[in-house]
Protein backbone atom coordinates (compact mmCIF):
# COMPACT_ATOMS: atom_id res chain seq x y z
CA UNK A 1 0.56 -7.95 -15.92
CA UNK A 2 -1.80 -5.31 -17.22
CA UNK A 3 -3.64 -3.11 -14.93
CA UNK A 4 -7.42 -4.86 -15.27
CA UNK A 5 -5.33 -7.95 -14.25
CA UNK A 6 -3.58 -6.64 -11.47
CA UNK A 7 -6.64 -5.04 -9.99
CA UNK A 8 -9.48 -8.21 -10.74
CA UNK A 9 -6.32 -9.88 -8.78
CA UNK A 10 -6.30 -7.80 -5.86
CA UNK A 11 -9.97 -7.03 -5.60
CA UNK A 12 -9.95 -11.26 -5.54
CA UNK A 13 -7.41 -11.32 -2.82
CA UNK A 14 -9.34 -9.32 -0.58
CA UNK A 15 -12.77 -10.42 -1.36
CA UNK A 16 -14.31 -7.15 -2.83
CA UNK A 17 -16.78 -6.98 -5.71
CA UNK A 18 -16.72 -4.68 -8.44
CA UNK A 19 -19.88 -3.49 -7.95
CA UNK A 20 -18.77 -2.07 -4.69
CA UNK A 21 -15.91 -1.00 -5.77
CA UNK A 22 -17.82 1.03 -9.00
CA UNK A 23 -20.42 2.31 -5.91
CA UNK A 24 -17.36 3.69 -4.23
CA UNK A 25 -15.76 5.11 -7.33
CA UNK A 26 -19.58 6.78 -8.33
CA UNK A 27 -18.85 5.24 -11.76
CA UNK A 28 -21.63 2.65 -13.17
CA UNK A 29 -20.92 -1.12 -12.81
CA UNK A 30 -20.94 -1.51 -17.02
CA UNK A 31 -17.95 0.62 -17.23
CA UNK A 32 -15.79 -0.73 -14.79
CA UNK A 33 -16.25 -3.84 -15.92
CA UNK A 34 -15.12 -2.65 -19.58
CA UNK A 35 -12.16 -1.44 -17.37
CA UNK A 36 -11.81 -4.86 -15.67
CA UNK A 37 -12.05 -6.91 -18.85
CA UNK A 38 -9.46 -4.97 -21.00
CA UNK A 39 -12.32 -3.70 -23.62
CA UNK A 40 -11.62 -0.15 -22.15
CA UNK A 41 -8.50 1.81 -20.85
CA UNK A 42 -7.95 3.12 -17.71
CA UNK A 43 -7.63 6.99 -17.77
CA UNK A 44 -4.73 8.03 -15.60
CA UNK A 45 -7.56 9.75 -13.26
CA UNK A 46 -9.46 7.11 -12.67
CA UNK A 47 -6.46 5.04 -11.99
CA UNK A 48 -5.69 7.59 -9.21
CA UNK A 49 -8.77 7.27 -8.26
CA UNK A 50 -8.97 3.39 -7.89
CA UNK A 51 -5.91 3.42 -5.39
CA UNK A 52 -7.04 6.37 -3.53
CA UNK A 53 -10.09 4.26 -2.84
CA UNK A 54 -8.25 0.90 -2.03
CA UNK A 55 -5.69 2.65 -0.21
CA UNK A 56 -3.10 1.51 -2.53
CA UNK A 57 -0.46 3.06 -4.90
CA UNK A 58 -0.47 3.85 -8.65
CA UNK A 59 2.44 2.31 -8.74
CA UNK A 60 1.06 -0.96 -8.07
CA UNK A 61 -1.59 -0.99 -10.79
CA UNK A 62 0.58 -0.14 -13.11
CA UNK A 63 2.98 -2.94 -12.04
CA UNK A 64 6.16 -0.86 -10.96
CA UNK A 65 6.19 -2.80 -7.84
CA UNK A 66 4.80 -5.70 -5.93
CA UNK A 67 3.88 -4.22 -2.70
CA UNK A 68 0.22 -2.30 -3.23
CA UNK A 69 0.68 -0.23 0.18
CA UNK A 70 2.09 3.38 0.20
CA UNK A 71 5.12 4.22 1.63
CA UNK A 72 5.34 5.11 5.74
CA UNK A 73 5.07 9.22 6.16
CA UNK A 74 7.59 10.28 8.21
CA UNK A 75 8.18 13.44 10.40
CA UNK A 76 10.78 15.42 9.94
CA UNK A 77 12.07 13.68 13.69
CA UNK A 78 11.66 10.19 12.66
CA UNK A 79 13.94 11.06 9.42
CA UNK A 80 16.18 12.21 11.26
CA UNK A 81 16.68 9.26 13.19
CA UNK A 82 16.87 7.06 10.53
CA UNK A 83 19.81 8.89 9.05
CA UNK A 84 21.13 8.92 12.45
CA UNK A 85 20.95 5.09 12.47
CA UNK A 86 22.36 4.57 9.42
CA UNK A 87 25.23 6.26 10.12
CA UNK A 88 25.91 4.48 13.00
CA UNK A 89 28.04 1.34 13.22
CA UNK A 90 26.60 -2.58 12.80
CA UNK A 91 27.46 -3.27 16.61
CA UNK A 92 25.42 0.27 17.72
CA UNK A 93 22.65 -0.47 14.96
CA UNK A 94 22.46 -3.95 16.38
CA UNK A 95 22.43 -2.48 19.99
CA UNK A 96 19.83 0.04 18.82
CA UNK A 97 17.80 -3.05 17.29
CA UNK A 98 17.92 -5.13 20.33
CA UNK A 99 16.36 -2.43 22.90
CA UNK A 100 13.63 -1.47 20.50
CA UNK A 101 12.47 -5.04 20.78
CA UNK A 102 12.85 -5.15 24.09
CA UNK A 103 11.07 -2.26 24.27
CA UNK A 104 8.49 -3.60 22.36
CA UNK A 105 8.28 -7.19 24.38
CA UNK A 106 7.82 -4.54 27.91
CA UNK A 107 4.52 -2.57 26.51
CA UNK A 108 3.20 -5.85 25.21
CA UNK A 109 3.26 -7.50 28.61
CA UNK A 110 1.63 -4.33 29.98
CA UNK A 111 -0.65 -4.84 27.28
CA UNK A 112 -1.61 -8.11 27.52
């Protein structure tokens, strides 16, 4: 799937026009739609550009992967408790798994 495709595809999904999306991008409606139809190319820039604006990855548009969101920044803390939880075994990973829910079910009740 070609970039113009992907993006009329996700600009679909989520209900937003391209002449918002041009307003956002400060770029006249005319040529994004000569992006959107295929009778222009994309220059890398404005490609950037697009998924800085929809919050979405480069990746994406140009069809590397499925999933449009950008990876989860982590600290330097939470990385290091990931590779501490990897190298633990499947019965403490699973114990580890089950309190974290549990965790989760307590502050929702105090939530709720």
């Amino acid at each position: 799937m070609s970039i113009h495709e992907r993006l009329r595809e996700y600009l679909g999904d989520r209900d937003i026009h391209q002449k918002e999306l041009a307003a956002a991008l400060d770029i006249p409606k005319t040529t994004l739609s000569g992006y959107m139809t295929g009778k222009r190319q994309f220059p890398h820039e404005m490609v950037k550009k697009i998924a800085k604006e929809l919050e979405i990855t480069t990746d994406y548009l140009y069809g590397l992967t499925e999933d449009p969101k950008p990876p989860i920044a982590l600290s330097r803390a939470e990385r290091g408790l990931i590779e501490t939880y990897r190298s633990l075994s499947r019965e403490q990973r699973e114990l580890i798994s089950q309190t974290i829910r549990l965790m989760g079910e307590q502050n929702n009740r105090r939530e709720g």
